[in-house]
Protein backbone atom coordinates (compact mmCIF):
# COMPACT_ATOMS: atom_id res chain seq x y z
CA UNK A 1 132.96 47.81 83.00
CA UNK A 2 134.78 48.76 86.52
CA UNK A 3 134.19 52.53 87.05
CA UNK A 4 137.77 53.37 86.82
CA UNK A 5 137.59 52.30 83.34
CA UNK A 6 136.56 54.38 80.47
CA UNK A 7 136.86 55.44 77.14
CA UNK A 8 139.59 57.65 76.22
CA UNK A 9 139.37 60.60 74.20
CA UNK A 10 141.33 63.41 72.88
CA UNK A 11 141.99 65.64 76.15
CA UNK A 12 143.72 61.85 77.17
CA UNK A 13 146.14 61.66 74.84
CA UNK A 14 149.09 63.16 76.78
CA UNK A 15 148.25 60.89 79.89
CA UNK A 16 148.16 58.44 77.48
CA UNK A 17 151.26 58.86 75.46
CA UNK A 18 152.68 59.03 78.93
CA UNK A 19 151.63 55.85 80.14
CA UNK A 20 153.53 54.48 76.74
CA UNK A 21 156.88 56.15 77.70
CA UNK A 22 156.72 55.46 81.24
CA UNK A 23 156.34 51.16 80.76
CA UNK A 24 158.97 51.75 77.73
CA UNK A 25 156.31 51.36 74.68
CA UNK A 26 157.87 52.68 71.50
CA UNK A 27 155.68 54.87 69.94
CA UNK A 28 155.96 57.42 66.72
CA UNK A 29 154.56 61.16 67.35
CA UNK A 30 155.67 61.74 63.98
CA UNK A 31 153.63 59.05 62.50
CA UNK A 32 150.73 56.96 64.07
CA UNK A 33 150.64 57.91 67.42
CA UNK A 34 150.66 61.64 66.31
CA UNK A 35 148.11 63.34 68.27
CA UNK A 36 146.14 63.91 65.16
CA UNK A 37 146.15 59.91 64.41
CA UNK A 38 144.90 58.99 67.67
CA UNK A 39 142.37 61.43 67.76
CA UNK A 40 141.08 60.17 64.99
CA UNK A 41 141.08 56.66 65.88
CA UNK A 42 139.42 57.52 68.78
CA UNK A 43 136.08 58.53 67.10
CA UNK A 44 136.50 54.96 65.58
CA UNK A 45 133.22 53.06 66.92
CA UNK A 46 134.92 49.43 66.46
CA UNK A 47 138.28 51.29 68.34
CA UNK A 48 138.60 51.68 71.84
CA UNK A 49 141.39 53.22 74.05
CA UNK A 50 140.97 52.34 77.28
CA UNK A 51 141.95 53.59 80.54
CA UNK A 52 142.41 52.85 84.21
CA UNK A 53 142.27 55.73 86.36
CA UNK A 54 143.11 55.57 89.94
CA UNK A 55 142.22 59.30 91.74
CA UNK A 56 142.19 60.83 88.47
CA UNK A 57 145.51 59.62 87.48
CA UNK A 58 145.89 57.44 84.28
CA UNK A 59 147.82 54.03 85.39
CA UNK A 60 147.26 51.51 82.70
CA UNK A 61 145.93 51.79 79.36
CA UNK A 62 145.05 49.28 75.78
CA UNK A 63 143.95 49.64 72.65
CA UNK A 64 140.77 47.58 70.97
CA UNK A 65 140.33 47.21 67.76
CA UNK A 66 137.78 45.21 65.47
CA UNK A 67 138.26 44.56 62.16
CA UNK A 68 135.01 42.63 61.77
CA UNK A 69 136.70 39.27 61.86
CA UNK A 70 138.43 39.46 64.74
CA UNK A 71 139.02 41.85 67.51
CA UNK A 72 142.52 42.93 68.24
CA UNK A 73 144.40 44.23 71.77
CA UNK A 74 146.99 46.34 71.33
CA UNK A 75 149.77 48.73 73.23
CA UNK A 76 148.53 47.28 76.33
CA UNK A 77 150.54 49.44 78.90
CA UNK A 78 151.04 49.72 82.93
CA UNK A 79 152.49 52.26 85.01
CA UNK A 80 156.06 51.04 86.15
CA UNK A 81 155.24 51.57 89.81
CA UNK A 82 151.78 50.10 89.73
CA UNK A 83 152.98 46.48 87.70
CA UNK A 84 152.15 43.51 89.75
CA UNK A 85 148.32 45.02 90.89
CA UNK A 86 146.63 43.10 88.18
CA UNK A 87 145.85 46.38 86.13
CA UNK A 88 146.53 45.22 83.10
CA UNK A 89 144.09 42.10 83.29
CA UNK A 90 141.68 44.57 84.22
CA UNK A 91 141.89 46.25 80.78
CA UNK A 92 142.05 42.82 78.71
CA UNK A 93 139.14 42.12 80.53
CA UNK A 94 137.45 45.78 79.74
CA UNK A 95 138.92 45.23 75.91
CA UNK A 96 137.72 41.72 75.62
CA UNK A 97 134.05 42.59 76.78
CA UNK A 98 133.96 46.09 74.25
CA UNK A 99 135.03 43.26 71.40
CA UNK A 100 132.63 40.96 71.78
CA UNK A 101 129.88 43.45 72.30
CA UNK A 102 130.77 44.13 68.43
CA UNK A 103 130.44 40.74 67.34
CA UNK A 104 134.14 39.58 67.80
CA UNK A 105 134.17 35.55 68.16
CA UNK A 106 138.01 35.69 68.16
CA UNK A 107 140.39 37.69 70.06
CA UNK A 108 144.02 38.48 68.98
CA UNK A 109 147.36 40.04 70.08
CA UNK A 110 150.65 40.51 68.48
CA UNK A 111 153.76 40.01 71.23
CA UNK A 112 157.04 41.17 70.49
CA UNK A 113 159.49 38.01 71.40
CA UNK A 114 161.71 39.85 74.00
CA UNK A 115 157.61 40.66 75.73
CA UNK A 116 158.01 37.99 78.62
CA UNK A 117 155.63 39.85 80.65
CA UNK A 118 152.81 40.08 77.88
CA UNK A 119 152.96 36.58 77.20
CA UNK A 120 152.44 35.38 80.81
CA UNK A 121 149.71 37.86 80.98
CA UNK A 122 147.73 36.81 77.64
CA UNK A 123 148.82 32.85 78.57
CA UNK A 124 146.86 33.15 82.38
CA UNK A 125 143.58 34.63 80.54
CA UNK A 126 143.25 31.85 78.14
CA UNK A 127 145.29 32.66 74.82
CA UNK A 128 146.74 30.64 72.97
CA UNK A 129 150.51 30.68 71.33
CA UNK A 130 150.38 29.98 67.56
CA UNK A 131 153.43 29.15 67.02
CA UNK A 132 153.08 28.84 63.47
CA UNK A 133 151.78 32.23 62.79
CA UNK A 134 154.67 34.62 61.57
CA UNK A 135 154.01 38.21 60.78
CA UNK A 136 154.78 40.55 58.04
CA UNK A 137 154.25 44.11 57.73
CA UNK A 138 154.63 47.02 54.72
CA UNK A 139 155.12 50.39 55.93
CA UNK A 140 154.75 53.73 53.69
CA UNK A 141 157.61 55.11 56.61
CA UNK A 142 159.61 53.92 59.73
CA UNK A 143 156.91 56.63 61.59
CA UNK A 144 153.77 54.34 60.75
């Protein structure tokens, strides 16, 4: 993994819910992004947060998941002013390699519609559009 990769952890979170604002990720700090939520995911050893630092300064960030089925990229996120670098290949990259190194043989993302930028990213490293894949969800809350 590049060097100004790593593992986030729980003195991140901040930077990372930062990140999330900045490139204009809903999130929920009264639900699963709380800091308490993400701290515990983080101590998940099939979850990742990763994190690209550049001088100490967190600029894009993604979430890896494995399920053991498939692995799962998530809240994939760039700083505003640092779009267009290739960041946010780096982390698919950085995610893709954690998830296989658990055993994932398939490798999945949800993209909201209106996500333009997502797509063409996931499309140029070799996904796939299922078109005939719709998604449902139950939530206990709106904050979940």
């Amino acid at each position: 993994m590049d060097d100004r990769i790593r593992h986030l952890g729980p003195d991140d979170y901040d930077d990372l819910i930062r990140v999330w604002a900045d490139a204009g990720l809903p999130y929920r700090p009264h639900g699963r992004d709380s800091r308490e939520k993400i701290v515990a995911e983080m101590e998940r050893s099939d979850t990742a947060f990763l994190g690209l630092y550049d001088n100490d300064v967190l600029v894009a960030v993604g979430v890896m998941t494995y399920d053991g089925r498939k692995g799962w990229i998530n809240r994939v996120a760039v700083d505003p002013d640092r779009r267009g670098e290739g960041l946010a290949g780096e982390i698919l990259e950085a995610g893709e390699a954690f998830l296989k190194s658990l055993g994932a043989m398939v490798i999945a993302c949800l993209i909201e519609e209106e996500n333009l930028p997502s797509m063409a990213l996931f499309q140029k490293h070799g996904y796939s559009y299922l078109k005939d894949i719709f998604y449902f969800s139950k939530r206990d809350s709106d904050d979940v």
